[in-house]
N, C-alpha and C. Protein backbone atom coordinates (compact mmCIF):
# COMPACT_ATOMS: atom_id res chain seq x y z
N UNK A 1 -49.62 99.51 -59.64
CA UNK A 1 -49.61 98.30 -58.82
C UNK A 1 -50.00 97.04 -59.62
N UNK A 2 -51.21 97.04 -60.32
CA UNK A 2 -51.33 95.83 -61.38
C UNK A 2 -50.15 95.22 -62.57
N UNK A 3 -49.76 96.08 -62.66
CA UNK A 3 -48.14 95.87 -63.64
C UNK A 3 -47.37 94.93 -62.24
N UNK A 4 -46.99 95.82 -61.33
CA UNK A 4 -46.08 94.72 -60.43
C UNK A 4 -46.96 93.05 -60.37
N UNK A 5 -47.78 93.23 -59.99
CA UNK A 5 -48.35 92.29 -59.50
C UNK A 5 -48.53 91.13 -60.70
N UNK A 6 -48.45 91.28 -62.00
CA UNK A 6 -48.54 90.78 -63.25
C UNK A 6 -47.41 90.27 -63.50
N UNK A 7 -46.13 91.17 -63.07
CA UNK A 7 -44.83 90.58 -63.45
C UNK A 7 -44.52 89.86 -62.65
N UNK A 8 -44.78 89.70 -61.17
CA UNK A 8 -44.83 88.94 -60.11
C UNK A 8 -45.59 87.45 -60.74
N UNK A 9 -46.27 87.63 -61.29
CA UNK A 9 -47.17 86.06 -61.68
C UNK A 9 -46.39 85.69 -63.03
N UNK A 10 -45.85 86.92 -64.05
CA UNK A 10 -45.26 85.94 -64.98
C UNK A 10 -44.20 85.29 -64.33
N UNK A 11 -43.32 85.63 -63.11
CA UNK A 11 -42.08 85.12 -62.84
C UNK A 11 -42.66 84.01 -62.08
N UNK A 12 -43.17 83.96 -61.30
CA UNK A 12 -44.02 82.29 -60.55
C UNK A 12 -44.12 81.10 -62.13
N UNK A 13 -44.52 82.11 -62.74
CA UNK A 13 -45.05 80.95 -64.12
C UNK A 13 -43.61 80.46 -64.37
N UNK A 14 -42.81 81.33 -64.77
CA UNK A 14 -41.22 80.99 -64.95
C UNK A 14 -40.85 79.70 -64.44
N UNK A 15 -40.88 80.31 -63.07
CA UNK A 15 -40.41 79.56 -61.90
C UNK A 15 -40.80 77.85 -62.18
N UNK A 16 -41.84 77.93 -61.86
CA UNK A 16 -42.52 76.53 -62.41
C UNK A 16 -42.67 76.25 -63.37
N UNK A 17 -42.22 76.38 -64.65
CA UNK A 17 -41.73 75.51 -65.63
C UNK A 17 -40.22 75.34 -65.77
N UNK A 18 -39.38 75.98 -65.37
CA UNK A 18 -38.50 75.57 -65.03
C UNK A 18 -38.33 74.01 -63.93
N UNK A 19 -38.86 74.22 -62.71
CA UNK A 19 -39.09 73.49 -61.52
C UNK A 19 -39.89 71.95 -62.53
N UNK A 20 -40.75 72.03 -63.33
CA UNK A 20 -41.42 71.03 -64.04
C UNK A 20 -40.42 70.16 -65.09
N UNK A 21 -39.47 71.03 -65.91
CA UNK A 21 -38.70 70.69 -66.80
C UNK A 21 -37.29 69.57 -65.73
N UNK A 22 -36.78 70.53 -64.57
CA UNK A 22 -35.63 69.66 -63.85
C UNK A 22 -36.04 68.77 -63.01
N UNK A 23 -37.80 68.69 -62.46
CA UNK A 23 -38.27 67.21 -62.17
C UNK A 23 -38.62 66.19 -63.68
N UNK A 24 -38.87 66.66 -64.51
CA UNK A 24 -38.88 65.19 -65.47
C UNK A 24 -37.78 64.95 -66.20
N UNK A 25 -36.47 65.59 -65.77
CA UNK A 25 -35.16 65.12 -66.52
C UNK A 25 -34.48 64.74 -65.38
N UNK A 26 -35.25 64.24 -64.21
CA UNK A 26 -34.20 63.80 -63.01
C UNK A 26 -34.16 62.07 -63.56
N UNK A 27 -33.03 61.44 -62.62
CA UNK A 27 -32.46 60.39 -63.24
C UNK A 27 -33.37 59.53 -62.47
N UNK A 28 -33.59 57.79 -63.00
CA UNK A 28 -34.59 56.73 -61.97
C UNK A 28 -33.57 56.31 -61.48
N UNK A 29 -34.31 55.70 -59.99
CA UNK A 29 -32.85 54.81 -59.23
C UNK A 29 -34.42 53.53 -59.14
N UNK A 30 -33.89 52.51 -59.09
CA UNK A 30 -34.08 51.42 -58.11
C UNK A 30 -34.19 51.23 -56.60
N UNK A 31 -35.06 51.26 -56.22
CA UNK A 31 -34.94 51.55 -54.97
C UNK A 31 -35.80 49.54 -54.02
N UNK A 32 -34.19 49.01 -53.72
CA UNK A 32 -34.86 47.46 -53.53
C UNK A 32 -35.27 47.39 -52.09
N UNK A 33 -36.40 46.41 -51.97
CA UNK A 33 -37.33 46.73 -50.57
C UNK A 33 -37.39 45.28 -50.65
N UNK A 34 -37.76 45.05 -49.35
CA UNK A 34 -37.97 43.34 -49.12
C UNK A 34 -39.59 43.62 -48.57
N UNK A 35 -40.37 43.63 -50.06
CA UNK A 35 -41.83 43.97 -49.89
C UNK A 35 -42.10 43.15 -50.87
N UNK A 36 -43.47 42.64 -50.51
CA UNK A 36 -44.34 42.16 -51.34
C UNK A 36 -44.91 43.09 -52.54
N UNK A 37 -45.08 42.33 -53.91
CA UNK A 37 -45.83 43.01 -55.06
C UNK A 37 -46.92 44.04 -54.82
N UNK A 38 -47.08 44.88 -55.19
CA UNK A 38 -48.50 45.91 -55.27
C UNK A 38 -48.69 46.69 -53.64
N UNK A 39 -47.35 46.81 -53.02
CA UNK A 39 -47.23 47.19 -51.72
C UNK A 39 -47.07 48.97 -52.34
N UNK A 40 -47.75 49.91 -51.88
CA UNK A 40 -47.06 51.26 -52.12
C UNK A 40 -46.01 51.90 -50.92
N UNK A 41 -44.98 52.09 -51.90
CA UNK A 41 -43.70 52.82 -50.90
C UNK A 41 -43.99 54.27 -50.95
N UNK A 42 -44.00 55.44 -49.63
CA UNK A 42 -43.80 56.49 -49.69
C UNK A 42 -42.06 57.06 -50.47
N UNK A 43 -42.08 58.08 -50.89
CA UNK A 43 -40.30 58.09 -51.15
C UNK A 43 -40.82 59.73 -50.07
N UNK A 44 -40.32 60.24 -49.14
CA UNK A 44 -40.26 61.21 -48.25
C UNK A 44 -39.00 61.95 -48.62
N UNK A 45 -39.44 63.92 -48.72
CA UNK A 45 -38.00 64.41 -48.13
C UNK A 45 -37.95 64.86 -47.36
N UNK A 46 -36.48 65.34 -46.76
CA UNK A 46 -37.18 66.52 -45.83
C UNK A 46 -36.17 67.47 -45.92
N UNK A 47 -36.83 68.94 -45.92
CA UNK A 47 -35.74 70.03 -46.21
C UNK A 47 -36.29 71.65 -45.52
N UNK A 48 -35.19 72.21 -44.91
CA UNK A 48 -35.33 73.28 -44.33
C UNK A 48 -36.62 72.68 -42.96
N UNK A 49 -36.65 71.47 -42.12
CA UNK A 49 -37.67 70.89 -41.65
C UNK A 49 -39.16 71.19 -42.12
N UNK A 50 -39.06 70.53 -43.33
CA UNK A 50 -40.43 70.24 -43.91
C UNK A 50 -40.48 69.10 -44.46
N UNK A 51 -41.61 68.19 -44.13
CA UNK A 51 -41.49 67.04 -44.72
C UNK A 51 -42.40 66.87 -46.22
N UNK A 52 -42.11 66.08 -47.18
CA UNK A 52 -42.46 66.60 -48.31
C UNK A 52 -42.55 65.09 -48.98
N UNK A 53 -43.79 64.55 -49.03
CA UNK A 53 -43.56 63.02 -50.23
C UNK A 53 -43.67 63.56 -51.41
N UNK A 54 -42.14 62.72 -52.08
CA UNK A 54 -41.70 63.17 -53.33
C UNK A 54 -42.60 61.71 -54.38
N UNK A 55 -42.63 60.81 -54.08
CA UNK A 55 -43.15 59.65 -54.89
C UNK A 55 -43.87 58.72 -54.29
N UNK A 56 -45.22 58.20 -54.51
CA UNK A 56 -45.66 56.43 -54.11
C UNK A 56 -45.89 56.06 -55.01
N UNK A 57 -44.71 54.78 -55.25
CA UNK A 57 -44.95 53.99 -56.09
C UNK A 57 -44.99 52.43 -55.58
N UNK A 58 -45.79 51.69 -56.24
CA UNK A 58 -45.63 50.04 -55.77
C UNK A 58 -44.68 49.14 -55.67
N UNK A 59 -44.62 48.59 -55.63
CA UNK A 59 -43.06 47.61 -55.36
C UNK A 59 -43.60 46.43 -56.29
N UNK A 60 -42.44 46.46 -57.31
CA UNK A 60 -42.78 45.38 -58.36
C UNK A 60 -41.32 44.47 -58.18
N UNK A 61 -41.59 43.37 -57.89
CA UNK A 61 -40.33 42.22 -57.91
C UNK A 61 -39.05 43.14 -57.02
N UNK A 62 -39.77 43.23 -56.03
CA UNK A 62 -38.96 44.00 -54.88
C UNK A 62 -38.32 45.18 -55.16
N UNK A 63 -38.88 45.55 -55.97
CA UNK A 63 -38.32 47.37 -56.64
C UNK A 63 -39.47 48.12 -56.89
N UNK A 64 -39.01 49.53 -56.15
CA UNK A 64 -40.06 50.83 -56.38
C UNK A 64 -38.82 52.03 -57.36
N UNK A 65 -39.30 52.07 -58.89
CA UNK A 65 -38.58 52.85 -59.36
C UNK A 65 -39.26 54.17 -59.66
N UNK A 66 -38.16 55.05 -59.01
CA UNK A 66 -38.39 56.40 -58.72
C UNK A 66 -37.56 57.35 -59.47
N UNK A 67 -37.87 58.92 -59.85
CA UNK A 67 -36.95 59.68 -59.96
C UNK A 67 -36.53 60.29 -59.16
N UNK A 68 -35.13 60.93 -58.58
CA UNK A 68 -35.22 61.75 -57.73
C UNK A 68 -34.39 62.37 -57.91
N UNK A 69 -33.54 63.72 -57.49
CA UNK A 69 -32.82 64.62 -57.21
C UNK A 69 -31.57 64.53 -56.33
N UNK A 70 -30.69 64.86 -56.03
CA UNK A 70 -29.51 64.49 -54.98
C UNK A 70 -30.52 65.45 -53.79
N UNK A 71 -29.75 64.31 -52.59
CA UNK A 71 -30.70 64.65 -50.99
C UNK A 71 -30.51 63.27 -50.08
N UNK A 72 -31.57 63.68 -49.44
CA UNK A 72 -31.76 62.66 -48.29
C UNK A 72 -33.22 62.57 -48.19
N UNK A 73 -33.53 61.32 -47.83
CA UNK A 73 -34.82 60.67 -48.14
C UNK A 73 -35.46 59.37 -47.45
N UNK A 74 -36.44 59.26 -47.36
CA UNK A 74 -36.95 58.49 -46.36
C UNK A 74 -38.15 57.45 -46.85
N UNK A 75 -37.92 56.02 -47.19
CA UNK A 75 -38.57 55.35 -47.69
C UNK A 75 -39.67 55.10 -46.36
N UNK A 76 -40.78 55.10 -46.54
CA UNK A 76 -41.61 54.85 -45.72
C UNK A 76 -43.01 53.86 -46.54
N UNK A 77 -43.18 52.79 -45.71
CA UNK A 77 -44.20 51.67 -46.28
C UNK A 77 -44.15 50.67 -44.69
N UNK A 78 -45.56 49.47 -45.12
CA UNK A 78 -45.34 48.84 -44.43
C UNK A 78 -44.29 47.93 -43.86
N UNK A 79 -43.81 47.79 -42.44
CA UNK A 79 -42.33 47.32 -42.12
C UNK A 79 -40.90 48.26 -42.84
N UNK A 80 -41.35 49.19 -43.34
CA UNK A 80 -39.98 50.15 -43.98
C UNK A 80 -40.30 51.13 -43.81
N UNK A 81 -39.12 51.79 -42.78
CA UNK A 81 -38.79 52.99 -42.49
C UNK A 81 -37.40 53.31 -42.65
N UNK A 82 -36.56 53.39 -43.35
CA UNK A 82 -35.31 53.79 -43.59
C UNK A 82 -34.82 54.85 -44.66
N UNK A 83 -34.09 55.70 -43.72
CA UNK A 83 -32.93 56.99 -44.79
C UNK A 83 -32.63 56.17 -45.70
N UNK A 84 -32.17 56.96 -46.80
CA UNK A 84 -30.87 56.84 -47.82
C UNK A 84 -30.66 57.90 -48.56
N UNK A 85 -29.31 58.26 -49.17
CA UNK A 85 -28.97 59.48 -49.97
C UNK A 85 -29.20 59.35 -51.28
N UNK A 86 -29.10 59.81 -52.01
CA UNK A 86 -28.96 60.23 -53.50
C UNK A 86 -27.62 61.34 -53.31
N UNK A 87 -26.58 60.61 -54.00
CA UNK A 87 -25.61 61.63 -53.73
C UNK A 87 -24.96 61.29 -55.21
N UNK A 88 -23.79 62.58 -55.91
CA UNK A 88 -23.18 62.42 -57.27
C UNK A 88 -22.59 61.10 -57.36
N UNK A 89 -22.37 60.22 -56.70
CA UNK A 89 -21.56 58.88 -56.78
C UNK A 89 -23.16 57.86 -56.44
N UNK A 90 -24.03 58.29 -56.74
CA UNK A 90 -25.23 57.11 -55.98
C UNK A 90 -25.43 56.46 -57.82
N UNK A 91 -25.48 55.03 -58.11
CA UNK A 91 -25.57 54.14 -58.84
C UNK A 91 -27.14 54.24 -59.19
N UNK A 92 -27.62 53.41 -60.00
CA UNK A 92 -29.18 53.44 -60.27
C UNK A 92 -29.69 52.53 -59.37
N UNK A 93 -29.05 51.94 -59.04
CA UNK A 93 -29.94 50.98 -57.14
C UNK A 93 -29.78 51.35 -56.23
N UNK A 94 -30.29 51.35 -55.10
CA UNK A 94 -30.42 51.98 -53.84
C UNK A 94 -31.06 50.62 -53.15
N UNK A 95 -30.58 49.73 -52.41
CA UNK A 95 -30.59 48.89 -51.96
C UNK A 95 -31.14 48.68 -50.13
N UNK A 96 -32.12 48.74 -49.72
CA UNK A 96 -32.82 49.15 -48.40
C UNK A 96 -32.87 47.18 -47.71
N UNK A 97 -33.30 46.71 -48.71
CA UNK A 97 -33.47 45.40 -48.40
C UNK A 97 -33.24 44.50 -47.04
């Protein structure tokens, strides 16, 4: 039983460095907000109904730049609540404004 249970934890370890390596080679978008400087934006996902904040970052000269993954996503901050996708045709701006 300790052998299973060992190979069970090297594959978790796997798992998550893999999972670590394809979040820091995801691409940045621009994401433009009609927010004031030093405001923090939630970036929200949600999948299989679970909600999940993927990023807060501040809003500098009306941009919170983020990495993210293809999905659907939910900017959440003060006065901003709005979807947007990340899809294979999505540009490096994402425009909420």
């Amino acid at each position: 039983m300790p052998r299973v249970v060992e190979a069970i934890g090297q594959e978790v370890r796997r798992a998550e460095l893999v999972l670590a390596q394809v979040t820091t080679n995801l691409p940045s978008y621009d994401i433009k907000l009609a927010l004031p400087d030093r405001v923090v934006v939630r970036i929200v996902e949600y999948r299989q109904g679970v909600e999940r904040v993927v990023s807060e970052q501040p809003v500098a000269g009306g941009i919170a730049r983020v990495k993210l993954a293809r999905g659907i996503y939910k900017a959440v901050g003060p006065g901003v609540d709005k979807l947007f996708e990340i899809g294979s045709g999505t540009t490096g701006e994402v425009n909420l404004a």
